[in-house]
PDB file of N, CA and C in Angstrom:
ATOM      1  N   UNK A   1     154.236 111.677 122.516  1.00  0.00           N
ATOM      2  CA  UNK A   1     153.360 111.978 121.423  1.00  0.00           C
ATOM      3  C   UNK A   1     152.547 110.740 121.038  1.00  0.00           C
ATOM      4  N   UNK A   2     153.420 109.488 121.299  1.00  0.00           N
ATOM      5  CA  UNK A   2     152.917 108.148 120.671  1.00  0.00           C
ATOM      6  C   UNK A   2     151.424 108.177 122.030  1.00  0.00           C
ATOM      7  N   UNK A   3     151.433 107.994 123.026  1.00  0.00           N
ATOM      8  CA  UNK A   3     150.807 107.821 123.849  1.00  0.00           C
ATOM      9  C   UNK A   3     149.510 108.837 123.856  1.00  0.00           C
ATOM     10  N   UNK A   4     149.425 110.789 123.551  1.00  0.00           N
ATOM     11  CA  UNK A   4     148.563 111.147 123.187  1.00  0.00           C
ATOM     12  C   UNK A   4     147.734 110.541 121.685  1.00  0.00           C
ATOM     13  N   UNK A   5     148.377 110.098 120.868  1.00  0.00           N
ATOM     14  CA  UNK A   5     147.572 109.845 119.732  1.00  0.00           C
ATOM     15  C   UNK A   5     147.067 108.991 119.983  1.00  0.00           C
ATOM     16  N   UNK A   6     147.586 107.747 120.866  1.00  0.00           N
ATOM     17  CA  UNK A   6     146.842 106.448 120.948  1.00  0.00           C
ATOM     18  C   UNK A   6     145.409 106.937 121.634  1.00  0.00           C
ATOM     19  N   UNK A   7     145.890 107.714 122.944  1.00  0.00           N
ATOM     20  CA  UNK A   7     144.033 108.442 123.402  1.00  0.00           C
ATOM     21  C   UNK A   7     143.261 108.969 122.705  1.00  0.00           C
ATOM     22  N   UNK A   8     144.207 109.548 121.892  1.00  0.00           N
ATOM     23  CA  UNK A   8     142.585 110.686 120.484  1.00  0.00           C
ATOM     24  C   UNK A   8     142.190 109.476 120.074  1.00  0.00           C
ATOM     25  N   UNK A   9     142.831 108.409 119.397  1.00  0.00           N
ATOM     26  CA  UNK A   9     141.820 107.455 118.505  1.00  0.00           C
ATOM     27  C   UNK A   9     141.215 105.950 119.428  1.00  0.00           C
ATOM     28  N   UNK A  10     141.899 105.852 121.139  1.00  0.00           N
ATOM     29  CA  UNK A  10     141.174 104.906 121.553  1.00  0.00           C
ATOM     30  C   UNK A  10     141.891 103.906 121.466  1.00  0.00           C
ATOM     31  N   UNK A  11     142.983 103.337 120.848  1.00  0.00           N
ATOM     32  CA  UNK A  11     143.262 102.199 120.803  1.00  0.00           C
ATOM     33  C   UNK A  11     144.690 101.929 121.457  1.00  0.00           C
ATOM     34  N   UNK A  12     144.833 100.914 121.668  1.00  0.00           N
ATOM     35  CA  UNK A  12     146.177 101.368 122.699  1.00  0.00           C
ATOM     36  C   UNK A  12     147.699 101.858 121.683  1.00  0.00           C
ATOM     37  N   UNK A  13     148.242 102.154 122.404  1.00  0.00           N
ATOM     38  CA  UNK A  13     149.825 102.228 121.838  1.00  0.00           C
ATOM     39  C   UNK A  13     150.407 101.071 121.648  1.00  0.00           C
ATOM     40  N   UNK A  14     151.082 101.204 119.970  1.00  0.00           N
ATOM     41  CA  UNK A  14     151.573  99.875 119.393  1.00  0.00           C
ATOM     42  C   UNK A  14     152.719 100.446 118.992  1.00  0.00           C
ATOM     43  N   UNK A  15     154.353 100.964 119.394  1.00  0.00           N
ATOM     44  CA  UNK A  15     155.277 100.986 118.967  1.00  0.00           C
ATOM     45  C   UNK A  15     156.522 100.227 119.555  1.00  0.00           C
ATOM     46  N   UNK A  16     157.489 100.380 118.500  1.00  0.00           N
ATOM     47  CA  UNK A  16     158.763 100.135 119.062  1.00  0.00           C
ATOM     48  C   UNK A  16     160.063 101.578 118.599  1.00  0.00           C
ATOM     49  N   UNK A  17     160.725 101.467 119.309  1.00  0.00           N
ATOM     50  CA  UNK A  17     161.300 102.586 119.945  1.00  0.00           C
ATOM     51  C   UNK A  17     163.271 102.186 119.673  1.00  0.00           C
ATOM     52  N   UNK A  18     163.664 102.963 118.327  1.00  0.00           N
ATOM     53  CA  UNK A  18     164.563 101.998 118.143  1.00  0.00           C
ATOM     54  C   UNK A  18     166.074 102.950 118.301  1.00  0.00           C
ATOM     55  N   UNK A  19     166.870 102.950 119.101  1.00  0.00           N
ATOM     56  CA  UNK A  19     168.136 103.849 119.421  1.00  0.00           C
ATOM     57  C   UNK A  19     168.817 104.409 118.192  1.00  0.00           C
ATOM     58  N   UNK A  20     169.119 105.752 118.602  1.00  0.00           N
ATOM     59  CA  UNK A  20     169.634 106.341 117.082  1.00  0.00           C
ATOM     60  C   UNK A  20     170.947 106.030 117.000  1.00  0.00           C
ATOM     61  N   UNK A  21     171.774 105.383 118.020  1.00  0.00           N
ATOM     62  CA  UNK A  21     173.113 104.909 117.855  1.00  0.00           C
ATOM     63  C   UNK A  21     173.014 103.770 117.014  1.00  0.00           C
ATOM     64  N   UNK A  22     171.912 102.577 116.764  1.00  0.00           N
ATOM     65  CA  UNK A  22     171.630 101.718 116.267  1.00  0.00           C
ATOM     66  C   UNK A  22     171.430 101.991 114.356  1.00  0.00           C
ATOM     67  N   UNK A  23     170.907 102.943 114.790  1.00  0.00           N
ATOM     68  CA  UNK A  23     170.278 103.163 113.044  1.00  0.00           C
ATOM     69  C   UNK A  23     171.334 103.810 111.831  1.00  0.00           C
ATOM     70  N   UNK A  24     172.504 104.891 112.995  1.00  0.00           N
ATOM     71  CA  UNK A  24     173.397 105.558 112.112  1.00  0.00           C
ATOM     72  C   UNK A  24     174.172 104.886 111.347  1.00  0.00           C
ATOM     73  N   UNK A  25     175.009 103.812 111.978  1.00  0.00           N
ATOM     74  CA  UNK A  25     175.664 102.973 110.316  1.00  0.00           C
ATOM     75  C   UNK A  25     175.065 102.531 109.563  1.00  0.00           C
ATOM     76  N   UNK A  26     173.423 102.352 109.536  1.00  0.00           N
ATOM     77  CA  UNK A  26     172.965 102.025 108.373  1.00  0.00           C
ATOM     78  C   UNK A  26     172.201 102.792 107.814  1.00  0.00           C
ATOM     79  N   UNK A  27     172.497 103.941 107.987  1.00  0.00           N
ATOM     80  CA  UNK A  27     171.576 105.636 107.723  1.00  0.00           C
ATOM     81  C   UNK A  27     172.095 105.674 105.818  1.00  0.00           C
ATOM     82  N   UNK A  28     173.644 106.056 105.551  1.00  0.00           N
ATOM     83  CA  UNK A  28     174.058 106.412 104.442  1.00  0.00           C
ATOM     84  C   UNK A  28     173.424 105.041 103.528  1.00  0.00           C
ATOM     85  N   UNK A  29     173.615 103.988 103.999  1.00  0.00           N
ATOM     86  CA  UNK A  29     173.818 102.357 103.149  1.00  0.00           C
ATOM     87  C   UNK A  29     171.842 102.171 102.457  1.00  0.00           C
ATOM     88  N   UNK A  30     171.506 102.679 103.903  1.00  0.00           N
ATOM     89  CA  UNK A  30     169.586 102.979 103.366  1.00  0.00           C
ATOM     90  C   UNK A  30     169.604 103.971 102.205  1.00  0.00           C
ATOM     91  N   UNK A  31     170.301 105.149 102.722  1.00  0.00           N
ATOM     92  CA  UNK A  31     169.796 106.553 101.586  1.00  0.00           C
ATOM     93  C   UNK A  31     170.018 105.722  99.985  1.00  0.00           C
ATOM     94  N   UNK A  32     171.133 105.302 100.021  1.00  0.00           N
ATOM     95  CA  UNK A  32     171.877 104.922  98.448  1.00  0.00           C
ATOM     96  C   UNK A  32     170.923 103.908  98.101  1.00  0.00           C
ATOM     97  N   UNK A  33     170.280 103.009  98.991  1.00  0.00           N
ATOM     98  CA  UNK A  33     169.809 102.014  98.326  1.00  0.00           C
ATOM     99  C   UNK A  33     168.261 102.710  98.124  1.00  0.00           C
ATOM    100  N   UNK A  34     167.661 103.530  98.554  1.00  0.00           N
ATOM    101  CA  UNK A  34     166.525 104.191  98.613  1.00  0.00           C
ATOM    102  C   UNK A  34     166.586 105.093  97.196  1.00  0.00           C
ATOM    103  N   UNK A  35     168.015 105.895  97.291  1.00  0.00           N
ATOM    104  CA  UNK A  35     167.939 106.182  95.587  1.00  0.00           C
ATOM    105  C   UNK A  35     167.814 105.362  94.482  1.00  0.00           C
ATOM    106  N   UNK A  36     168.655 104.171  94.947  1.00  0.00           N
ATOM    107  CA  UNK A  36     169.167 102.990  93.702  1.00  0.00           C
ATOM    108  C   UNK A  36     167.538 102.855  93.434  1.00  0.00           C
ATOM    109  N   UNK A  37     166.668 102.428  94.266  1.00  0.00           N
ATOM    110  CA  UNK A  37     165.511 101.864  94.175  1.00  0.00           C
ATOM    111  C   UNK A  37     164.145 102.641  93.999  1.00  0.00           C
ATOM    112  N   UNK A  38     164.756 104.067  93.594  1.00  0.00           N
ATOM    113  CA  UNK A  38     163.658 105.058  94.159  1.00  0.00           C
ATOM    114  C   UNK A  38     162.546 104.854  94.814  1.00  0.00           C
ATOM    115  N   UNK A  39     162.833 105.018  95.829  1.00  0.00           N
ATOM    116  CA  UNK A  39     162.164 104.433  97.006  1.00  0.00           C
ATOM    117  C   UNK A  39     161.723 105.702  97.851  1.00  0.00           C
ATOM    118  N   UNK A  40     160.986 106.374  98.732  1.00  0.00           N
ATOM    119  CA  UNK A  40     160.854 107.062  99.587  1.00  0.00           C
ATOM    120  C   UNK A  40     161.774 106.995 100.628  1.00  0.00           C
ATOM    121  N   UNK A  41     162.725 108.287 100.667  1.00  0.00           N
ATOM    122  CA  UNK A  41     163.601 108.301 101.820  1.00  0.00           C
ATOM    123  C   UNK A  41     162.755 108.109 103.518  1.00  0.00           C
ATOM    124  N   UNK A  42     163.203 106.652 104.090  1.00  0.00           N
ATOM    125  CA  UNK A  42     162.460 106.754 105.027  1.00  0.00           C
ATOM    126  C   UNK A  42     163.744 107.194 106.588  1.00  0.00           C
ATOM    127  N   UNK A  43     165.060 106.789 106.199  1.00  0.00           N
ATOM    128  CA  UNK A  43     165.594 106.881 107.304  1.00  0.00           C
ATOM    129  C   UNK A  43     167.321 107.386 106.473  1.00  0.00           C
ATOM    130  N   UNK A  44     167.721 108.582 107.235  1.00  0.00           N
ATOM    131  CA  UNK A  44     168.591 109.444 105.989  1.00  0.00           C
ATOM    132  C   UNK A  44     169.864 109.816 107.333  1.00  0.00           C
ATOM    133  N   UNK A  45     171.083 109.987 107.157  1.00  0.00           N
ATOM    134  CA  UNK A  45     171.689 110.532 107.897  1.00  0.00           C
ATOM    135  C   UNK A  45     171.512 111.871 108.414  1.00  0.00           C
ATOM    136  N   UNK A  46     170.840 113.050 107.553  1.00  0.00           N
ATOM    137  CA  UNK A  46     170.685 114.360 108.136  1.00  0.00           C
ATOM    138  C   UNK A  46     169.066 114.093 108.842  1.00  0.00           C
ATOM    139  N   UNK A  47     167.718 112.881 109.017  1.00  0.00           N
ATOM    140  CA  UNK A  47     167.171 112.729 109.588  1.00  0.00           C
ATOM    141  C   UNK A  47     167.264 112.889 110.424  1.00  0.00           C
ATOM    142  N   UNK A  48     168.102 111.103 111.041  1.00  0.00           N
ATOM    143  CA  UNK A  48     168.926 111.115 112.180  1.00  0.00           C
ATOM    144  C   UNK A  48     169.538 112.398 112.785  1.00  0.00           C
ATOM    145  N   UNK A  49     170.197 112.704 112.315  1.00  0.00           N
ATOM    146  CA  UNK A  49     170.870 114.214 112.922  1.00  0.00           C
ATOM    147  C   UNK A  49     169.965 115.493 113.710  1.00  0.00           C
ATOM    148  N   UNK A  50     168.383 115.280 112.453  1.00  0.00           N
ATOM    149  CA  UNK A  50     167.419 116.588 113.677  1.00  0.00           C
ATOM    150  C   UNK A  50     166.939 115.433 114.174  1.00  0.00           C
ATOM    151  N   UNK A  51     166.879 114.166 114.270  1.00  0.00           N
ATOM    152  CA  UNK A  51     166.080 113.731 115.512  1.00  0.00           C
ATOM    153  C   UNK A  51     166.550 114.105 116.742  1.00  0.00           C
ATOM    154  N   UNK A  52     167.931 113.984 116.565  1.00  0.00           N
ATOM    155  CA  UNK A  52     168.847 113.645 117.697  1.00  0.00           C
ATOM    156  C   UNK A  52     168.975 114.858 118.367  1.00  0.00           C
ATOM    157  N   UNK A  53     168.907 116.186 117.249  1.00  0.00           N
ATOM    158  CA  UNK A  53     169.314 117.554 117.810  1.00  0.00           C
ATOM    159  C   UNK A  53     168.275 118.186 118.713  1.00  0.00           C
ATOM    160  N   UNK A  54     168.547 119.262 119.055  1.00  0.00           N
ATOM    161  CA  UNK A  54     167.846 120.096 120.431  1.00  0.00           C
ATOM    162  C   UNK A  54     166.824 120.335 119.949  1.00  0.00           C
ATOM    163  N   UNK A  55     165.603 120.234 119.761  1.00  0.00           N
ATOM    164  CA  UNK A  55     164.120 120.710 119.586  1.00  0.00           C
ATOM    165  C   UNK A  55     163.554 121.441 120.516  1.00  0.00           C
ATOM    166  N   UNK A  56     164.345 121.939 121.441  1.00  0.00           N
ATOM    167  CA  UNK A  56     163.473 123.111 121.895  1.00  0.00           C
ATOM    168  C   UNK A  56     164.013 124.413 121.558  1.00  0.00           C
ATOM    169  N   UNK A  57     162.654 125.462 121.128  1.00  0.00           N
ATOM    170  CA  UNK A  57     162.761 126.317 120.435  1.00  0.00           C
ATOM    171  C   UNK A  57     161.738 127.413 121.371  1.00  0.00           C
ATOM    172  N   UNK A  58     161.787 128.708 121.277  1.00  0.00           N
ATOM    173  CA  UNK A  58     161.257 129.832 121.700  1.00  0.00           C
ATOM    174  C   UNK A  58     160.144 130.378 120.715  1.00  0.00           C
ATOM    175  N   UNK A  59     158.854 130.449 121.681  1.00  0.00           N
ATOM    176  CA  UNK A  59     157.763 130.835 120.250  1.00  0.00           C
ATOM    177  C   UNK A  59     157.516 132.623 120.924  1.00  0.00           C
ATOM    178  N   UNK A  60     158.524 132.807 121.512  1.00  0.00           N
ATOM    179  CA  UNK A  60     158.634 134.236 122.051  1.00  0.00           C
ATOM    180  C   UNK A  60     158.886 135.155 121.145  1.00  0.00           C
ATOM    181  N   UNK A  61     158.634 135.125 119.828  1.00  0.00           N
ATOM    182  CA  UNK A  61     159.099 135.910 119.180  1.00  0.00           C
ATOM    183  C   UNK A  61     157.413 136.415 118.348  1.00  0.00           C
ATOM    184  N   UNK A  62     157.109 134.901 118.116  1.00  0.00           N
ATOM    185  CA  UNK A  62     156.131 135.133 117.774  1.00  0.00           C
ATOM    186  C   UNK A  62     154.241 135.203 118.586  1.00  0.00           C
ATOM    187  N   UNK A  63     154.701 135.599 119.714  1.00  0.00           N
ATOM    188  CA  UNK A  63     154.022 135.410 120.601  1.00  0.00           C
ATOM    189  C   UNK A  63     154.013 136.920 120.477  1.00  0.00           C
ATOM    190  N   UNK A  64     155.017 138.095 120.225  1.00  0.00           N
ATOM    191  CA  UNK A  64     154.769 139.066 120.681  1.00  0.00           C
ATOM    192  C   UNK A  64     154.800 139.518 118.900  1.00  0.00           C
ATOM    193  N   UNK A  65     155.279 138.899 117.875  1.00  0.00           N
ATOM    194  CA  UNK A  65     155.237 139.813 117.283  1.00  0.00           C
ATOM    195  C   UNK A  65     153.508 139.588 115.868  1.00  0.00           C
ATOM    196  N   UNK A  66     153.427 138.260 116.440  1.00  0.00           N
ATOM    197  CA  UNK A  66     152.061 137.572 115.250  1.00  0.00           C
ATOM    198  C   UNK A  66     150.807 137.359 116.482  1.00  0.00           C
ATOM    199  N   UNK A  67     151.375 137.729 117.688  1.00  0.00           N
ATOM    200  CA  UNK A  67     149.797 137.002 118.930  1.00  0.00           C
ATOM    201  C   UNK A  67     149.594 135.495 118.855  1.00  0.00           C
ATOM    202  N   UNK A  68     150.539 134.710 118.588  1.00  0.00           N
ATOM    203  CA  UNK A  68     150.493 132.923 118.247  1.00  0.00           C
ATOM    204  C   UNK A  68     150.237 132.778 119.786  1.00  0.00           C
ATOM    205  N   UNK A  69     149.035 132.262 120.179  1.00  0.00           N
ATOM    206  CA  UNK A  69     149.059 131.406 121.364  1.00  0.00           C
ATOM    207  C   UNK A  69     148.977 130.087 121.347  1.00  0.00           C
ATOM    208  N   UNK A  70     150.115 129.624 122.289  1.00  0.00           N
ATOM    209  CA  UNK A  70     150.177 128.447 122.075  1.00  0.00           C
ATOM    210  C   UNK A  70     149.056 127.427 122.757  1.00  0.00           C
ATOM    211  N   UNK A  71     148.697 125.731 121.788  1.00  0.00           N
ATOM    212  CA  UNK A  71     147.490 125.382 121.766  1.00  0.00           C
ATOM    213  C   UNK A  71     148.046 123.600 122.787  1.00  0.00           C
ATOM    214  N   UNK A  72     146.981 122.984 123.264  1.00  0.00           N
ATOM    215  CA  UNK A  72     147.630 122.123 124.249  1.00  0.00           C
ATOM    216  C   UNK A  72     147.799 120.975 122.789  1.00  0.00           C
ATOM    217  N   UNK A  73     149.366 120.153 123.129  1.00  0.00           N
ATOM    218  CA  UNK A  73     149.451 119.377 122.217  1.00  0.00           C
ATOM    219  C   UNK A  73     148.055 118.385 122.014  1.00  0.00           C
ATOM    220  N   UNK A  74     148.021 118.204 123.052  1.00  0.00           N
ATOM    221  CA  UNK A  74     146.496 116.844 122.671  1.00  0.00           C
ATOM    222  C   UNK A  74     145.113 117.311 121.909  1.00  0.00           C
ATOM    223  N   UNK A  75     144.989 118.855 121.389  1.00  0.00           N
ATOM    224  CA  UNK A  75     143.867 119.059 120.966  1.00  0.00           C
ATOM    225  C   UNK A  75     144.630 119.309 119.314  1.00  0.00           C
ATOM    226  N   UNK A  76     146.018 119.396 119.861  1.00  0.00           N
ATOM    227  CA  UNK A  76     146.644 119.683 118.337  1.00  0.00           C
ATOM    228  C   UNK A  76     146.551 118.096 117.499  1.00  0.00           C
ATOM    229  N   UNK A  77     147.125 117.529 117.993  1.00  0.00           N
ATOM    230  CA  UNK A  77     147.329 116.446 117.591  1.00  0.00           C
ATOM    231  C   UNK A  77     146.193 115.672 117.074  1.00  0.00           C
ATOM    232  N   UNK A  78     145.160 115.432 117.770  1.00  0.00           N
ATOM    233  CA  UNK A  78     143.701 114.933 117.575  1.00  0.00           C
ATOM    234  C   UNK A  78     142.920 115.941 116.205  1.00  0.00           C
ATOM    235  N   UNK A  79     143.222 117.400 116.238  1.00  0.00           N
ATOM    236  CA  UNK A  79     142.808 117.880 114.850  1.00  0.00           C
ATOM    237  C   UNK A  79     143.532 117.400 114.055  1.00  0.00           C
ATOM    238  N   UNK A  80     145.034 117.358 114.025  1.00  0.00           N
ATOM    239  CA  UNK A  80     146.193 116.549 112.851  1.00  0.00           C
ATOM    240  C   UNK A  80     145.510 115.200 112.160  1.00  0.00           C
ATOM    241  N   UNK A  81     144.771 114.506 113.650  1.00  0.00           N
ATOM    242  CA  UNK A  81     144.692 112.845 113.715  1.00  0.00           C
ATOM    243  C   UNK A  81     143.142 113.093 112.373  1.00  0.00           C
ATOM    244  N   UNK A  82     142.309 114.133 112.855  1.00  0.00           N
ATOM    245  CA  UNK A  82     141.147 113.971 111.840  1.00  0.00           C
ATOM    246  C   UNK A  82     141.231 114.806 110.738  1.00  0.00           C
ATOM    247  N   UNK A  83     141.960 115.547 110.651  1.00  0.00           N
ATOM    248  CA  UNK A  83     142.665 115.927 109.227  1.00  0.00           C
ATOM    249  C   UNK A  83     143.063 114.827 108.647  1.00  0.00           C
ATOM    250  N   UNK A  84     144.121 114.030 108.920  1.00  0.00           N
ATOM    251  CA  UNK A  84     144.513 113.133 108.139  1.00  0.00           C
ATOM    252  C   UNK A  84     143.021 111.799 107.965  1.00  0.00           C
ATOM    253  N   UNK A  85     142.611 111.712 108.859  1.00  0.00           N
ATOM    254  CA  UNK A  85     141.863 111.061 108.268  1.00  0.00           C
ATOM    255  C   UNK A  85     140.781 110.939 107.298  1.00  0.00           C
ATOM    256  N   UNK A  86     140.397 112.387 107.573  1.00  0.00           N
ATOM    257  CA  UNK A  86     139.478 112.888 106.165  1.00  0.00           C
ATOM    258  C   UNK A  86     140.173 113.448 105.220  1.00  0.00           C
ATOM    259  N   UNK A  87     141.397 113.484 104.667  1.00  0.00           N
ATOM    260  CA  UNK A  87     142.289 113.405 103.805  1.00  0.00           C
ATOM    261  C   UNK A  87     142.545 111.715 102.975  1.00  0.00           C
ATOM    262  N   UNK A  88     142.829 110.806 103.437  1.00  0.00           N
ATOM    263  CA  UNK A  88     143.038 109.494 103.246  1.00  0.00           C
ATOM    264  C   UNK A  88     141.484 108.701 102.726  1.00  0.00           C
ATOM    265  N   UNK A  89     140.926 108.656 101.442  1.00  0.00           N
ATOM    266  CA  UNK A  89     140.145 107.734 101.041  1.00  0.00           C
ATOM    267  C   UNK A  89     140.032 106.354 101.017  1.00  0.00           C
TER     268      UNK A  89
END
């Protein structure tokens, strides 16, 4: 996904990529201090948990029962990319 967005806007890919075995003992110790501080939950134990879980899903349901055809991620993403940007002043 990181790699299509970097093509919609042109500029190269700038991430880092950090193991979810790494992040879980300090998943609960973030949430509490994110409340203490009201802070925006950025990294939560039930996060972690759908990152980690199965994301593939069947749009067969709604393929036959709404006509949803599905759209190629890179044209999705690039409308997301200029939505948000003409959203953001």
């Amino acid at each position: 996904m990181f790699e299509i967005l970097s093509r919609c806007k042109g500029v190269p890919r700038r991430y880092r990529a950090v193991p979810l075995g790494l992040l879980k003992p300090f998943a609960s110790l973030m949430e509490w201090v994110e409340n203490r501080l009201k802070l925006p939950k950025l990294i939560t134990p039930y996060s972690l948990y759908t990152l980690g879980s199965n994301g593939h899903f069947s749009h067969a349901k709604a393929d036959r029962m709404l006509g949803y055809k599905v759209r190629p991620l890179e044209q999705t993403l690039a409308d997301t990319a200029a939505w948000l940007r003409s959203e953001t002043v």
